[in-house]
C-alpha atoms as a PDB file:
ATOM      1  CA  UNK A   1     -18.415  16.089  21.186  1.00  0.00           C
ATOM      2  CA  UNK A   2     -18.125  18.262  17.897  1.00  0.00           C
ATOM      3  CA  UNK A   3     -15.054  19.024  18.715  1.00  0.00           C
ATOM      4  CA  UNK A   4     -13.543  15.454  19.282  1.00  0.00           C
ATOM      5  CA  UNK A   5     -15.247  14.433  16.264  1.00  0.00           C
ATOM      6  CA  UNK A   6     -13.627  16.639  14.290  1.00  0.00           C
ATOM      7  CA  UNK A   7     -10.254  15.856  15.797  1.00  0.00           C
ATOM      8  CA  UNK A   8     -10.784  12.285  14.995  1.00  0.00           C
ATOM      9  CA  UNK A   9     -11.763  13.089  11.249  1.00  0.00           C
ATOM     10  CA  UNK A  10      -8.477  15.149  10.865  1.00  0.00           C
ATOM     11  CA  UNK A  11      -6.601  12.057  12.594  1.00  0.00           C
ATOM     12  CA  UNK A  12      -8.086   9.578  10.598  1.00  0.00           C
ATOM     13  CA  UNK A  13      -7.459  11.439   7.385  1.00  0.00           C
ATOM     14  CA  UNK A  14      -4.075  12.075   8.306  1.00  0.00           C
ATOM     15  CA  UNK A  15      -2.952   8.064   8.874  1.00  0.00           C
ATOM     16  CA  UNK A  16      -5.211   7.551   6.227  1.00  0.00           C
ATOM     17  CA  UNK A  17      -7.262   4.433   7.762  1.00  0.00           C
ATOM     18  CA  UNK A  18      -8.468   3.213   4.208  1.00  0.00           C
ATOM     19  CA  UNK A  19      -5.143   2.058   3.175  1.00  0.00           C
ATOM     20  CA  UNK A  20      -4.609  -0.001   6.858  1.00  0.00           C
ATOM     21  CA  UNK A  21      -7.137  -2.331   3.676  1.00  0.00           C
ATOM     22  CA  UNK A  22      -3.685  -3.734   2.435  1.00  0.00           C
ATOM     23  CA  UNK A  23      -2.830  -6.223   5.315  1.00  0.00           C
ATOM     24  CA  UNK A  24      -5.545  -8.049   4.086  1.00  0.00           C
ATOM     25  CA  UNK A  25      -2.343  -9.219   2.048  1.00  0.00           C
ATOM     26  CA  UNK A  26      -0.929 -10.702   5.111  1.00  0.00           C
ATOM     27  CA  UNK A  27      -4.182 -12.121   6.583  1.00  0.00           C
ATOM     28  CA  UNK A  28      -3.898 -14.264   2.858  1.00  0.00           C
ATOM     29  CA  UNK A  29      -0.404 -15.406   2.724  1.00  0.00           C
ATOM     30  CA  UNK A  30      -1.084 -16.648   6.612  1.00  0.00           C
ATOM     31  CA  UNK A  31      -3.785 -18.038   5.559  1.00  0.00           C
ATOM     32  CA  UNK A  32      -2.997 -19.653   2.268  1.00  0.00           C
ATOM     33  CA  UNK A  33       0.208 -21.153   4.354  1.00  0.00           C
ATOM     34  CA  UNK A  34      -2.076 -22.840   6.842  1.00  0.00           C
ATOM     35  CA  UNK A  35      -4.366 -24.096   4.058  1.00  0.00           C
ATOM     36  CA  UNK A  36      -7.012 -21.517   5.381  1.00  0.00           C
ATOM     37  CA  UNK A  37      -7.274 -23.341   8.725  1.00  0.00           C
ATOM     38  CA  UNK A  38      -6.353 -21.995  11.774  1.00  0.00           C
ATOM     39  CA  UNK A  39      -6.572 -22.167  15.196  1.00  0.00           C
ATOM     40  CA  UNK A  40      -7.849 -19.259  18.195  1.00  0.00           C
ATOM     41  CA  UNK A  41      -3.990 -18.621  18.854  1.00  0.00           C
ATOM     42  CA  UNK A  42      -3.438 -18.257  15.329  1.00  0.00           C
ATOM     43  CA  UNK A  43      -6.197 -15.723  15.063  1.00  0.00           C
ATOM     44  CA  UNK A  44      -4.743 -13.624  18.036  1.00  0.00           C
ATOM     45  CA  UNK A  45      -1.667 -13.734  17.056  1.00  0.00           C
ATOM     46  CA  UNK A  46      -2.927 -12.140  13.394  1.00  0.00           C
ATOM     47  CA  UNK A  47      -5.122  -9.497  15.521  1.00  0.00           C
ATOM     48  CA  UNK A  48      -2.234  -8.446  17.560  1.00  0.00           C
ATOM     49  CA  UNK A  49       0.190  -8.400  14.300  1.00  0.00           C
ATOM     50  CA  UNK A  50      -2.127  -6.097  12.443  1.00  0.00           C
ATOM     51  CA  UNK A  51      -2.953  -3.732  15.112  1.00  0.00           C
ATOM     52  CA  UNK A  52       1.047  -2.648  15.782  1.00  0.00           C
ATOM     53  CA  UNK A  53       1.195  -3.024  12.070  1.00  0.00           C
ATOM     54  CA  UNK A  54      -1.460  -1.236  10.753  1.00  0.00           C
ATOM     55  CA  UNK A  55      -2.746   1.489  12.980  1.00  0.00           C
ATOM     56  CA  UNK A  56       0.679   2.193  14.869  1.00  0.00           C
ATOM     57  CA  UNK A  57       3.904   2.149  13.056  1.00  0.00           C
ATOM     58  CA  UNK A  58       2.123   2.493   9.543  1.00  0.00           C
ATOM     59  CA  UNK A  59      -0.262   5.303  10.581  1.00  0.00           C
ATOM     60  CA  UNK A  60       2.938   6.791  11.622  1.00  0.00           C
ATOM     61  CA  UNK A  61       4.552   6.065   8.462  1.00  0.00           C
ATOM     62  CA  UNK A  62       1.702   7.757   6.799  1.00  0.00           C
ATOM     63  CA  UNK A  63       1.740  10.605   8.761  1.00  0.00           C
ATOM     64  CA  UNK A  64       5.552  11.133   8.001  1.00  0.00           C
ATOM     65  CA  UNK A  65       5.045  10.921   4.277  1.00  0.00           C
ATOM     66  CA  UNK A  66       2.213  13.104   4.592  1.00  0.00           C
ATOM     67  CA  UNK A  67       4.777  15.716   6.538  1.00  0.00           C
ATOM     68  CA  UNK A  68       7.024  15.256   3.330  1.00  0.00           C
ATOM     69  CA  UNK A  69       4.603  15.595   0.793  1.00  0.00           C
ATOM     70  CA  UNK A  70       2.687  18.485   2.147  1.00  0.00           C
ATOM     71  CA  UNK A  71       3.564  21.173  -0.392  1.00  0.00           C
ATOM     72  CA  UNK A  72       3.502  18.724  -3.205  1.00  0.00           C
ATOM     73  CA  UNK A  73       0.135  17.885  -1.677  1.00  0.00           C
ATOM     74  CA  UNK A  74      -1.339  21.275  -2.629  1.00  0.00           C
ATOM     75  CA  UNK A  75      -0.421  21.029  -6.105  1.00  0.00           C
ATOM     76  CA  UNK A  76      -2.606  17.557  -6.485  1.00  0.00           C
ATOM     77  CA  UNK A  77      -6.470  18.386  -6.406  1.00  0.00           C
ATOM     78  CA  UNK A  78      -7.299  15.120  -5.150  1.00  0.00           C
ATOM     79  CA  UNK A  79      -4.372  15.278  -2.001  1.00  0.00           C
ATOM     80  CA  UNK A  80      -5.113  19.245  -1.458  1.00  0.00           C
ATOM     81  CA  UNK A  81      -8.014  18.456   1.243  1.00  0.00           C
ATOM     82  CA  UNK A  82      -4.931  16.392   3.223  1.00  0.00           C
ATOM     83  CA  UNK A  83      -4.876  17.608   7.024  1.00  0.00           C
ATOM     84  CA  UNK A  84      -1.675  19.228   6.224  1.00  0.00           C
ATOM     85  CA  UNK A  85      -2.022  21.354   3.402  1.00  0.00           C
ATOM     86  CA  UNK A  86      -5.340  22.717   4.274  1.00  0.00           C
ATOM     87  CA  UNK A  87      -3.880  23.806   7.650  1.00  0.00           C
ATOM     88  CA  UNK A  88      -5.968  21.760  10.109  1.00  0.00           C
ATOM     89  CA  UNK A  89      -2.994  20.255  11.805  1.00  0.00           C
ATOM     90  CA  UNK A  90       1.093  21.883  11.377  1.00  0.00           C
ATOM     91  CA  UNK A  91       3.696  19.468  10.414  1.00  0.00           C
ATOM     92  CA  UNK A  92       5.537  20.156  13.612  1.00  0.00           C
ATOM     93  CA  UNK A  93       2.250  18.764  15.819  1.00  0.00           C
ATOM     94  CA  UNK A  94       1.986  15.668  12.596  1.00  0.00           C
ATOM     95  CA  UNK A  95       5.930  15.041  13.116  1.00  0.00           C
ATOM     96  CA  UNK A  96       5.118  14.070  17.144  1.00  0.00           C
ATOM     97  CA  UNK A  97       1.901  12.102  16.074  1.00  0.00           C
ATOM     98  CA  UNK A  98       4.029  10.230  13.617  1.00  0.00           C
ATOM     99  CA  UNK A  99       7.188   9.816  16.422  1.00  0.00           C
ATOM    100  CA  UNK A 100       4.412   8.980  18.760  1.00  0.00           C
ATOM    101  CA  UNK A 101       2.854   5.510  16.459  1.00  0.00           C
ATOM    102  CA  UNK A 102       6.177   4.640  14.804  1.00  0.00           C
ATOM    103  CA  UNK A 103       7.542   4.205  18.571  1.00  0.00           C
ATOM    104  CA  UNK A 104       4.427   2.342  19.829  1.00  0.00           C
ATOM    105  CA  UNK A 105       4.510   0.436  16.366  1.00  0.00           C
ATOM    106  CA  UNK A 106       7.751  -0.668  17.290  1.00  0.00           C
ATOM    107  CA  UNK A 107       7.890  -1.471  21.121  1.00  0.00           C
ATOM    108  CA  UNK A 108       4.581  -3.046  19.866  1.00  0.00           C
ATOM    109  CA  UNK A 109       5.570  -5.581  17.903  1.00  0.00           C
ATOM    110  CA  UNK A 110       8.704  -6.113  19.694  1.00  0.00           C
ATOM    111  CA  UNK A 111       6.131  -7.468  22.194  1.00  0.00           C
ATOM    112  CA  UNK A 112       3.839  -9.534  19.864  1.00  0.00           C
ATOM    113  CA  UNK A 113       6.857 -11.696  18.449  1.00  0.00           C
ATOM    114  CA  UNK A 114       9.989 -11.417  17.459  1.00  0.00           C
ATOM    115  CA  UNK A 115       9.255 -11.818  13.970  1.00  0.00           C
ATOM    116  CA  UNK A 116       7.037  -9.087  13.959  1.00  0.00           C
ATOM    117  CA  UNK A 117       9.301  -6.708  15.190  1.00  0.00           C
ATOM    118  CA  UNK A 118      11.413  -7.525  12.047  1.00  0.00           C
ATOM    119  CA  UNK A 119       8.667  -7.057  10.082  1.00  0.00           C
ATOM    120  CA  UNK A 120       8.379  -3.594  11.882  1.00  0.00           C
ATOM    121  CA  UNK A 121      11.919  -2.701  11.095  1.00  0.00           C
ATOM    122  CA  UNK A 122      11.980  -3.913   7.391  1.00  0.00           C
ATOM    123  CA  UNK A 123       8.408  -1.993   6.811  1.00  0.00           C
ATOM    124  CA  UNK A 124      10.248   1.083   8.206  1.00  0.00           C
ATOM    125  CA  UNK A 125      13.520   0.861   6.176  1.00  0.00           C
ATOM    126  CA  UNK A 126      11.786   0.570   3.212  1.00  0.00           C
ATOM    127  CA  UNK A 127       9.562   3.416   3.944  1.00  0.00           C
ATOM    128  CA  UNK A 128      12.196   5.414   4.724  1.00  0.00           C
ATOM    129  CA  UNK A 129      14.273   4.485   1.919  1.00  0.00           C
ATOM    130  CA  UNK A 130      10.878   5.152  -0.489  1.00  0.00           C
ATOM    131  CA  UNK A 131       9.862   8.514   1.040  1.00  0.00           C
ATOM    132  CA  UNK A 132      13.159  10.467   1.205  1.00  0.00           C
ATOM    133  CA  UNK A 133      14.868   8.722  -2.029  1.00  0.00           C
ATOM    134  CA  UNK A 134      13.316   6.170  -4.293  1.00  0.00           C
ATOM    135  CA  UNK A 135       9.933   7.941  -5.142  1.00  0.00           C
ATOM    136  CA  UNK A 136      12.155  10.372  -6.920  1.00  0.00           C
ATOM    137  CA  UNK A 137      13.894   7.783  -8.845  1.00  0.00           C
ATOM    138  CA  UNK A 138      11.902   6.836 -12.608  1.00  0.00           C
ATOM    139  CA  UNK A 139      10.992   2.998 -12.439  1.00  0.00           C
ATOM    140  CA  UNK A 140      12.945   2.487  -9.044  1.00  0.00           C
ATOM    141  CA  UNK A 141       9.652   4.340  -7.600  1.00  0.00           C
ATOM    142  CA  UNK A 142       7.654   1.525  -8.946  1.00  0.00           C
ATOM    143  CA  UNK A 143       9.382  -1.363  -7.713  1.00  0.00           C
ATOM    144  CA  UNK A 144      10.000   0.002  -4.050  1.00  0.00           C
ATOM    145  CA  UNK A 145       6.613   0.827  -4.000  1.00  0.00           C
ATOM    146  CA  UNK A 146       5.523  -2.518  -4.731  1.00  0.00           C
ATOM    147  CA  UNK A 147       7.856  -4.489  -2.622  1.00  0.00           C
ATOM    148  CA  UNK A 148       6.142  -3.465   1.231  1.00  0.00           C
ATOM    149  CA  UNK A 149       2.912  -4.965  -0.074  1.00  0.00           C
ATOM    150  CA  UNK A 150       4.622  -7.868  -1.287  1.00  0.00           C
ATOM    151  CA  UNK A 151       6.597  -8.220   2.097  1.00  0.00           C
ATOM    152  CA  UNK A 152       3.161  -8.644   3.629  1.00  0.00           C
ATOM    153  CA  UNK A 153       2.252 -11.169   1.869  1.00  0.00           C
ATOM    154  CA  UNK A 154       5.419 -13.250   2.315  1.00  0.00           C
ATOM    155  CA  UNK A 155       5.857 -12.182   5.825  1.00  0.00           C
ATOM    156  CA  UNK A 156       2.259 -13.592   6.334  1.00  0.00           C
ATOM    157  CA  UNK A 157       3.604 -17.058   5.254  1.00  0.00           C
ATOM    158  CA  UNK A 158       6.394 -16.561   7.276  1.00  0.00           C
ATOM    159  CA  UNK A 159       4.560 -16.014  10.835  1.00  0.00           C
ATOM    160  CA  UNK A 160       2.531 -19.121   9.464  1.00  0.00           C
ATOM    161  CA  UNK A 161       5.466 -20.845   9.402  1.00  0.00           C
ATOM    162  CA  UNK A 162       5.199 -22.074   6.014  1.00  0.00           C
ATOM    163  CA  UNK A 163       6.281 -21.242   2.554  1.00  0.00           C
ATOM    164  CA  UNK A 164       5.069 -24.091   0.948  1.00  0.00           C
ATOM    165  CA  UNK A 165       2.785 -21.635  -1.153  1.00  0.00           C
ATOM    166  CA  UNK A 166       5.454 -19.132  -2.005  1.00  0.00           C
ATOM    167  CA  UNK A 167       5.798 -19.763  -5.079  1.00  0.00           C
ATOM    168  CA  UNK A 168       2.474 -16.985  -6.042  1.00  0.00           C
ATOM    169  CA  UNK A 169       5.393 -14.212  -4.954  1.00  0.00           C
ATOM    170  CA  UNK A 170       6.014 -13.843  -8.914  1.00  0.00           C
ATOM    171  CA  UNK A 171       2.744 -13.726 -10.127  1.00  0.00           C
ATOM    172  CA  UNK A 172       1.224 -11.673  -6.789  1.00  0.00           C
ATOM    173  CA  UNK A 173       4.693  -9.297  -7.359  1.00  0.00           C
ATOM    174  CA  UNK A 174       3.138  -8.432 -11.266  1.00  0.00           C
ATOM    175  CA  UNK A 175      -0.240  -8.079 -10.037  1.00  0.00           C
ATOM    176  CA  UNK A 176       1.433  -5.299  -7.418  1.00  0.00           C
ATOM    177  CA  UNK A 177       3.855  -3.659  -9.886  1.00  0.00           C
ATOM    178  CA  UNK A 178       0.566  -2.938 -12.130  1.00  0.00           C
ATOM    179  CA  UNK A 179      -1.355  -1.495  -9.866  1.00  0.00           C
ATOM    180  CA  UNK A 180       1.438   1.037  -9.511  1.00  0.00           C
ATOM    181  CA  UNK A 181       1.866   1.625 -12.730  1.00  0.00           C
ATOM    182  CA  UNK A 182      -1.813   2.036 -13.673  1.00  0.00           C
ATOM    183  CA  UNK A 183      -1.082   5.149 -10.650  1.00  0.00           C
ATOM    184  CA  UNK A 184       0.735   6.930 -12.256  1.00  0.00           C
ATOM    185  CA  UNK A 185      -1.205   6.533 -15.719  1.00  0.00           C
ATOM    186  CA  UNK A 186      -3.970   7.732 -13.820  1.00  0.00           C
ATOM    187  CA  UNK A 187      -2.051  10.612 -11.924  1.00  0.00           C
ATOM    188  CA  UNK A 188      -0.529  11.420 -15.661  1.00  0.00           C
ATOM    189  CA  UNK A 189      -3.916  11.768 -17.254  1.00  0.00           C
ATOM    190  CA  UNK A 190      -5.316  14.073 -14.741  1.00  0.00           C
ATOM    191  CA  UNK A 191      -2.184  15.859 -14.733  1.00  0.00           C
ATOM    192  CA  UNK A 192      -0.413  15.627 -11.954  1.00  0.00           C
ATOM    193  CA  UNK A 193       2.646  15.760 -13.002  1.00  0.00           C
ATOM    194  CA  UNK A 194       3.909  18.781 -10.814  1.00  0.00           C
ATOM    195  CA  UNK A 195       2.428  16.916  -7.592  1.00  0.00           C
ATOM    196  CA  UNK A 196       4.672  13.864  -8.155  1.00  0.00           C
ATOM    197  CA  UNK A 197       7.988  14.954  -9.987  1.00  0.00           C
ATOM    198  CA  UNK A 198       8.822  11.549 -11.008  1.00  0.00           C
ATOM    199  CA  UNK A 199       6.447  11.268 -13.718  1.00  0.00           C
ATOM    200  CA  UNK A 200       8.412  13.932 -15.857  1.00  0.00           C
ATOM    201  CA  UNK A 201      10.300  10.744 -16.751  1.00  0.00           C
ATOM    202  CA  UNK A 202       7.642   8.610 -17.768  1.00  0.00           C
ATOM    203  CA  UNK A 203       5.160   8.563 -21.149  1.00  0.00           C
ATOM    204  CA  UNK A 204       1.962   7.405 -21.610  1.00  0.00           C
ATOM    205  CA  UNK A 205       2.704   5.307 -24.084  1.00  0.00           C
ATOM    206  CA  UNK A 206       5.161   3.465 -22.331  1.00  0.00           C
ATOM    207  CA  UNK A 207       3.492   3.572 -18.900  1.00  0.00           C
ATOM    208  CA  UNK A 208       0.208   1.642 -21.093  1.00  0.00           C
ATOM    209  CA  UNK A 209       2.844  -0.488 -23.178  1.00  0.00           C
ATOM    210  CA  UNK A 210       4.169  -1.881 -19.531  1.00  0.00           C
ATOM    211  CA  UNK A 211       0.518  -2.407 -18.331  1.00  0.00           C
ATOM    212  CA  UNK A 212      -0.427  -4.441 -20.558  1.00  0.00           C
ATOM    213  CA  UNK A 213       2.800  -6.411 -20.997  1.00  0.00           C
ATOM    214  CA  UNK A 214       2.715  -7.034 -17.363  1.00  0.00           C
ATOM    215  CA  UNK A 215      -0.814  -8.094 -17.823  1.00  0.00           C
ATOM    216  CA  UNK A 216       0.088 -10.399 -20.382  1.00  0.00           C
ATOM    217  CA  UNK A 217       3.047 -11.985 -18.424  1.00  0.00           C
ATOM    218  CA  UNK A 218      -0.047 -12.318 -15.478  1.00  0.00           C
ATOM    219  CA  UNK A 219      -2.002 -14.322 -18.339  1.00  0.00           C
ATOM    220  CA  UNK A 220       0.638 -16.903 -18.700  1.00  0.00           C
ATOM    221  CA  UNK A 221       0.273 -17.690 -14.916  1.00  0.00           C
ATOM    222  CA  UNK A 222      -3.334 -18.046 -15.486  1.00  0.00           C
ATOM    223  CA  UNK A 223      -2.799 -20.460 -18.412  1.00  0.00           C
ATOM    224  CA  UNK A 224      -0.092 -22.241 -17.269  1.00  0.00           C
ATOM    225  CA  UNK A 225       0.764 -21.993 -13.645  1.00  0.00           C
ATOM    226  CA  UNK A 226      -0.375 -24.114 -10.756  1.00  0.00           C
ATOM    227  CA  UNK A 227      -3.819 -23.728  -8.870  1.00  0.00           C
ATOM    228  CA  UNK A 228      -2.733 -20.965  -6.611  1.00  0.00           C
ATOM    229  CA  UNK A 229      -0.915 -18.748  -8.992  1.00  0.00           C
ATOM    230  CA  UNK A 230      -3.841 -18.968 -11.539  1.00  0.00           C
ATOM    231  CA  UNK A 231      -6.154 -17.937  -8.580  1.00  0.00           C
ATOM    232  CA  UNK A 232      -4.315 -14.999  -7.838  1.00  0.00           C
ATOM    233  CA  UNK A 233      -3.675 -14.514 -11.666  1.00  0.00           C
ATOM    234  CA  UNK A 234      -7.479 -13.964 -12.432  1.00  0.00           C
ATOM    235  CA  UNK A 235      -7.999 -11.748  -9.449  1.00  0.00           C
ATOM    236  CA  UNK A 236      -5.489  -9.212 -10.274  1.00  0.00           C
ATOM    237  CA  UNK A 237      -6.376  -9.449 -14.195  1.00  0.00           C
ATOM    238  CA  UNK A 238      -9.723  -8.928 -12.538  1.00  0.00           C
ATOM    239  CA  UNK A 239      -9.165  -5.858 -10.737  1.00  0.00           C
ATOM    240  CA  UNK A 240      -6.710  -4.472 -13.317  1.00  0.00           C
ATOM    241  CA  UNK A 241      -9.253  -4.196 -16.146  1.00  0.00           C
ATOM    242  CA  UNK A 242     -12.015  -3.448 -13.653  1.00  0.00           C
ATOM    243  CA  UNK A 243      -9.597  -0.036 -12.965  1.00  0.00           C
ATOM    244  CA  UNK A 244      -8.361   0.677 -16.097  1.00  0.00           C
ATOM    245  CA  UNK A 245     -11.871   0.214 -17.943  1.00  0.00           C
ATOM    246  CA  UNK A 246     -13.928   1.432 -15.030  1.00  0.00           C
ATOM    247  CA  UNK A 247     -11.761   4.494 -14.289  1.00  0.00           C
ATOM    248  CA  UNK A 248     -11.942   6.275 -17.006  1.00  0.00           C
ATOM    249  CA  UNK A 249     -15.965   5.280 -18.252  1.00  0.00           C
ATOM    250  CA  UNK A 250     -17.599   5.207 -14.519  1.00  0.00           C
ATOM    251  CA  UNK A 251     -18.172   8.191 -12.050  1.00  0.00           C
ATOM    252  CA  UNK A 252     -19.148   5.728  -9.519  1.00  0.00           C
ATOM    253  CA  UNK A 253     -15.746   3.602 -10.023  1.00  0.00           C
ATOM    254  CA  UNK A 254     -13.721   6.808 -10.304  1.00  0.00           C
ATOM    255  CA  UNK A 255     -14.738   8.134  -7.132  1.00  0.00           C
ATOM    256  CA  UNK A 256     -14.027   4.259  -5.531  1.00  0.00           C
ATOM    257  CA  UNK A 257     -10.543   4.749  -7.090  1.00  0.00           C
ATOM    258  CA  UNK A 258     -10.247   7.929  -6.174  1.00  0.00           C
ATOM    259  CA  UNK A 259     -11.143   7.103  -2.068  1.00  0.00           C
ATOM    260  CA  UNK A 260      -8.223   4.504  -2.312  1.00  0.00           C
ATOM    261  CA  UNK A 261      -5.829   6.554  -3.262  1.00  0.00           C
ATOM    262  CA  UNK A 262      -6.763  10.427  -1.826  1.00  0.00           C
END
């Protein structure tokens, strides 16, 4: 039992579970576009969407950036303890894992819907397309990253059927690029630099300048947008000062930051 425990630990760590979080983004835009009611189908449909979603093709995504990353890994105290670099699992046994739930992810959601399985395909391009290119490309890195977690949103609304609330996109897109951005303020700060290349090209100064200027442009929504978009204004000017403040003046909120982002 000891034994499979373990096993499961090192699995777990390696797909990293914790972020499968995100497709709560998804749950809301399919919910927002049915005006939060739906039916039993509906909530199948959702349950069988974020399983080939979540735990399949992205804990394979994971799993290949993780492959990828491993010697940059090393170099970042708080990636070090990854599977990987600490030498509980090889890449070679991580790169059939990963083959393994991308497939499944795939066939999976080919299955679910049709829809889905673009989903699946888009998720992957972009991933692919992030991992082996833009993460090493200054500001490029931030927008890529953003864009998958605004595709669940949108793609959300779009199994709904509905994009009669699409118009948050903007707002929820500045909320996403800022939580990036505050990343690699963080990442900067604790100097990381040599674990993620990219920052070379970036200053504090500016990286700050940005966050708050984004943070701003969120405050217009809030002021002057419709209902939705100043809903989803306060929550990310919400959780944006709640990380920046918190971060750096909380152990407790430091090491909650730090989970989400190991």
């Amino acid at each position: 039992m000891g034994k499979f425990l373990r096993k499961l630990k090192i699995y777990i760590r390696l797909t990293r579970w914790e972020d499968y979080f995100t497709f709560t983004q998804l749950v809301f835009g399919f919910l927002l576009a049915r005006n939060f009611v739906i039916s039993g189908e509906d909530e199948v449909l959702l349950i069988k969407t974020i399983f080939v979603l979540a735990p399949l093709l992205y804990g394979g995504i994971y799993t290949l950036n993780n492959i990828v990353d491993a010697d940059l890994d090393r170099l970042n105290p708080k990636k070090a303890d990854r599977p990987i670099p600490v030498g509980e699992i090889t890449k070679s046994q991580a790169g059939r894992i990963s083959a393994i739930l991308i497939s499944a992810g795939i066939l999976g959601a080919y299955l679910v819907d049709l829809r889905v399985f673009y989903m699946a395909i888009s998720f992957l391009a972009i991933n692919i397309v992030y991992t082996f290119w833009a993460k090493h490309v200054p500001y490029l890195s931030i927008v890529v990253n953003s864009i998958t977690h605004l595709l669940r949103l949108l793609f959300g609304m779009w199994l709904a059927g509905s994009f009669q609330y699409g118009y948050v996109a903007l707002v929820f897109a500045l909320g996403l690029i800022n939580g990036t951005v505050f990343r690699y303020i963080k990442e900067i700060k604790e100097g990381a630099i040599e674990a993620r290349p990219v920052l070379r090209f970036y200053k504090l100064k500016s990286l700050w300048a940005i966050f708050y200027l984004v943070l701003a442009g969120i405050g217009l929504f809030v002021v002057f947008g419709r209902p939705w978009e100043k809903a989803v204004g306060l929550f990310f000017i919400a959780m944006h000062l709640f990380n920046s403040i918190g971060y750096f003046r909380s152990q407790k909120i430091k090491r909650l930051i730090d989970f989400s982002w190991r």
